[in-house]
N, C-alpha and C. Protein backbone atom coordinates (compact mmCIF):
# COMPACT_ATOMS: atom_id res chain seq x y z
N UNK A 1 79.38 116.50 89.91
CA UNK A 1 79.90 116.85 88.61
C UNK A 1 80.09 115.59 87.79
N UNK A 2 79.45 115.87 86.86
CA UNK A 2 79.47 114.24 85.72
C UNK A 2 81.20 114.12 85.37
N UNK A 3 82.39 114.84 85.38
CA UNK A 3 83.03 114.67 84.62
C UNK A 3 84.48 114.06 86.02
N UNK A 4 83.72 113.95 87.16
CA UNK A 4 83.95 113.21 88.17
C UNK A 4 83.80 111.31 88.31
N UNK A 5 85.31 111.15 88.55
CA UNK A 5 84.45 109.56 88.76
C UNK A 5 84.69 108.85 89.74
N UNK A 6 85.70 109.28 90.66
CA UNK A 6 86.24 109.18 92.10
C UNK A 6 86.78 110.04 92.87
N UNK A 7 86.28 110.11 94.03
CA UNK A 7 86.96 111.08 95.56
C UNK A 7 87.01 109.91 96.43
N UNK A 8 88.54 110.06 97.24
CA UNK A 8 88.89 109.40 97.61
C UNK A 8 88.42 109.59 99.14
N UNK A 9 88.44 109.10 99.94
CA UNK A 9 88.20 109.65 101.54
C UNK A 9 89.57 110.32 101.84
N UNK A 10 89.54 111.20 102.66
CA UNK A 10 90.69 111.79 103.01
C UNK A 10 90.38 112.65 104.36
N UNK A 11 91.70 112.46 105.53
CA UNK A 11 91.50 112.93 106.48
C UNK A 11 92.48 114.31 106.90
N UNK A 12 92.79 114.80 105.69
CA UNK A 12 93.68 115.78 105.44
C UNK A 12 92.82 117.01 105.05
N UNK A 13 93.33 117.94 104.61
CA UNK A 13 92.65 119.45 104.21
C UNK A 13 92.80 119.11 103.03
N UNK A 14 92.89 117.92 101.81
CA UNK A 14 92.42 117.99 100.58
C UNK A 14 92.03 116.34 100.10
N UNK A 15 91.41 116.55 98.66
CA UNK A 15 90.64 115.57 98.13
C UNK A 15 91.62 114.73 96.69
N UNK A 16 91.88 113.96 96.50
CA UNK A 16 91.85 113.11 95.94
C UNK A 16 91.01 113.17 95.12
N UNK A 17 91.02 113.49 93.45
CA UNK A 17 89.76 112.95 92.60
C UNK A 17 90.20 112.64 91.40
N UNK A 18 89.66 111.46 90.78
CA UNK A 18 90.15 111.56 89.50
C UNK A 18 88.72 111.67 88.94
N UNK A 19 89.62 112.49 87.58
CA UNK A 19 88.32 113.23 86.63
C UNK A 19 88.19 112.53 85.30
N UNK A 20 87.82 113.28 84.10
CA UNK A 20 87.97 112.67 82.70
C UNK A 20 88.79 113.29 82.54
N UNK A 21 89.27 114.40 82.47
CA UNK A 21 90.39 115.43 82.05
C UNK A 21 91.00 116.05 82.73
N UNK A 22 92.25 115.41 83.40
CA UNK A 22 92.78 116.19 84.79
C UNK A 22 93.18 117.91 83.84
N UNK A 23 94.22 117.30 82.89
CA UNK A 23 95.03 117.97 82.20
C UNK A 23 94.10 119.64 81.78
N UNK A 24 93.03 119.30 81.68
CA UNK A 24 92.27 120.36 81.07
C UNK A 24 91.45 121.32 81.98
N UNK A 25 91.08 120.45 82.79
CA UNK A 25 90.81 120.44 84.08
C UNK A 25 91.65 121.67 85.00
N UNK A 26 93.04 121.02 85.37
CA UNK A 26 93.86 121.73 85.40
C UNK A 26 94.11 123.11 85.30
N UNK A 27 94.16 122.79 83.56
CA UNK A 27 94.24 124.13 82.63
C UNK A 27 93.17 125.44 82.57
N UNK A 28 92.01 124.86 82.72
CA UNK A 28 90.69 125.69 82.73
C UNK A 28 90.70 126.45 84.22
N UNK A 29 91.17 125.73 85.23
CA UNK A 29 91.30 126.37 86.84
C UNK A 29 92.44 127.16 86.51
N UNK A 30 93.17 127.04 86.08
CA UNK A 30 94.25 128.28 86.60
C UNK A 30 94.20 129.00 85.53
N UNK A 31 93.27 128.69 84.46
CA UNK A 31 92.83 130.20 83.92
C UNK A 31 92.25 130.96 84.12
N UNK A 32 91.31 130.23 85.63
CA UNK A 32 90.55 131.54 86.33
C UNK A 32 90.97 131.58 87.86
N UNK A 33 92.55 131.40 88.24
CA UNK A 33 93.40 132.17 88.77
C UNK A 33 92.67 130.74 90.06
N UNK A 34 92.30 129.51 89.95
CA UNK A 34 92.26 128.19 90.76
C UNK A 34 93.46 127.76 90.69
N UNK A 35 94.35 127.27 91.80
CA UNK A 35 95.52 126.35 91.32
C UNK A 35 95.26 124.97 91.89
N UNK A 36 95.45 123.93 91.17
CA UNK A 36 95.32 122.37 91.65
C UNK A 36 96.32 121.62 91.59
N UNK A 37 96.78 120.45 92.15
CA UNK A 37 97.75 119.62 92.22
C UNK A 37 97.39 118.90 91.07
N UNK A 38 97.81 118.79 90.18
CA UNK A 38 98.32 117.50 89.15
C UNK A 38 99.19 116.87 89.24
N UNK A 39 98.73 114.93 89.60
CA UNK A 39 100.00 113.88 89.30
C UNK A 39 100.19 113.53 87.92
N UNK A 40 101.55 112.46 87.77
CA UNK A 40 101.83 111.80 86.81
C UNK A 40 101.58 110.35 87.00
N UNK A 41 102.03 110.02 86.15
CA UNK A 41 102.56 108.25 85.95
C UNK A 41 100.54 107.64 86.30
N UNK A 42 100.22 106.72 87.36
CA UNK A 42 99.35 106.10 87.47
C UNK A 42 97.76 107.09 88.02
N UNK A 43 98.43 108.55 88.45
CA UNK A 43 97.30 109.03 88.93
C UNK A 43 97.55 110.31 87.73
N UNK A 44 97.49 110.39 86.39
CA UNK A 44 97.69 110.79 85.64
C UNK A 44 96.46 111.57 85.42
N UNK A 45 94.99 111.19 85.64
CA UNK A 45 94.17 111.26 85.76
C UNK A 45 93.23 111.63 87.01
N UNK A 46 93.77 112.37 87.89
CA UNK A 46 93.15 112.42 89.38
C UNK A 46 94.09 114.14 89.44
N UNK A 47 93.54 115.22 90.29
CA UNK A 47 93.45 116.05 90.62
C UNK A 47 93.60 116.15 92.46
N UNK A 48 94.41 117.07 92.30
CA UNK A 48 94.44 117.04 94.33
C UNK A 48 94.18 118.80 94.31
N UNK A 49 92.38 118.52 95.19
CA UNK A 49 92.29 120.04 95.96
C UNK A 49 92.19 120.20 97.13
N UNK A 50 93.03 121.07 97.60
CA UNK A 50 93.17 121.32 98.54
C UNK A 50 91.84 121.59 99.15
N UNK A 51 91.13 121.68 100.74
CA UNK A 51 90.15 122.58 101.47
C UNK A 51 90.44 124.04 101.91
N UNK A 52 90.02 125.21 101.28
CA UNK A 52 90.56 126.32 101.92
C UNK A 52 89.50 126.95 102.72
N UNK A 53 89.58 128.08 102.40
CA UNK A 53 88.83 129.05 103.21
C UNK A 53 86.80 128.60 102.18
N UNK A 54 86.17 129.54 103.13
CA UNK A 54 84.94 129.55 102.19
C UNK A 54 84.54 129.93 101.20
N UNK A 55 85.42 131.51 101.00
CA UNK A 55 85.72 132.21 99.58
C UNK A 55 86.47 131.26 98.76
N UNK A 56 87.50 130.75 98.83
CA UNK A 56 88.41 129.83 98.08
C UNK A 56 87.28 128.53 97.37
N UNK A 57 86.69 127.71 98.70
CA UNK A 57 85.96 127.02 98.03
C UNK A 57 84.79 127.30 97.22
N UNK A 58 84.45 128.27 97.87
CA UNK A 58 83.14 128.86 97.02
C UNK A 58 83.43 129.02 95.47
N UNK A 59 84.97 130.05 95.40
CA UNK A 59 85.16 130.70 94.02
C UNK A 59 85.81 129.10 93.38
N UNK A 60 86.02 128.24 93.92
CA UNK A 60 86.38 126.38 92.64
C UNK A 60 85.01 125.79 92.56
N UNK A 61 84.40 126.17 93.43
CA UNK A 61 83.28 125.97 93.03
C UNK A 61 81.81 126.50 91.89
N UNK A 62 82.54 127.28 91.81
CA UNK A 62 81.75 128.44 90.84
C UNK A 62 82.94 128.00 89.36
N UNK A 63 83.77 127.96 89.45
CA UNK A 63 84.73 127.72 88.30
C UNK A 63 84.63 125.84 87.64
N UNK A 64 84.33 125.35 88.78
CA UNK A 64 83.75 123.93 88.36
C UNK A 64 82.76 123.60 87.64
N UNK A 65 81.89 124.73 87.78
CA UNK A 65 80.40 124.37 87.80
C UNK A 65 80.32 125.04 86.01
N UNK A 66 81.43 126.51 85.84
CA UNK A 66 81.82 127.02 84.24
C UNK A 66 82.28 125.48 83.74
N UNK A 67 83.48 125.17 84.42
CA UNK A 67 83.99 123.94 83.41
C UNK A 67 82.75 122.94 82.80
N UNK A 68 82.30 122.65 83.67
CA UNK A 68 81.30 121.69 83.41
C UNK A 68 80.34 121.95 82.16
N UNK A 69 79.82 123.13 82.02
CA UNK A 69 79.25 123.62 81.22
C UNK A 69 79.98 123.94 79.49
N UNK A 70 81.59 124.38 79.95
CA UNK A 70 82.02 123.97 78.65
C UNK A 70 82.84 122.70 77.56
């Protein structure tokens, strides 16, 4: 995804990423019922998703792929 500019390594069930637009980002996922971790202060800009099931990833993945496009 172009609007990606780091994933962090992680040995946990989620990812580390910062985007161009966490905030919107954000906003656009849990308007199609995705929820994501948003930080403040220095990672103001980075997104935390969790790994779920295959439906779960499948359906942020399908909702990523809308964002991208708008």
């Amino acid at each position: 995804f172009g609007f990606v500019s780091k994933v962090w390594p992680s040995e946990a069930n989620f990812f580390l990423v910062r985007v161009d637009d966490a905030i919107a980002m954000m906003n656009y996922c849990k308007a199609h019922k995705v929820l994501l971790r948003h930080f403040g202060g220095e990672l103001s800009d980075c997104i935390r998703i969790t790994v779920g099931s295959r439906s779960d990833n499948d359906t942020l993945l399908s909702v990523l792929k809308k964002f991208a496009k708008d």
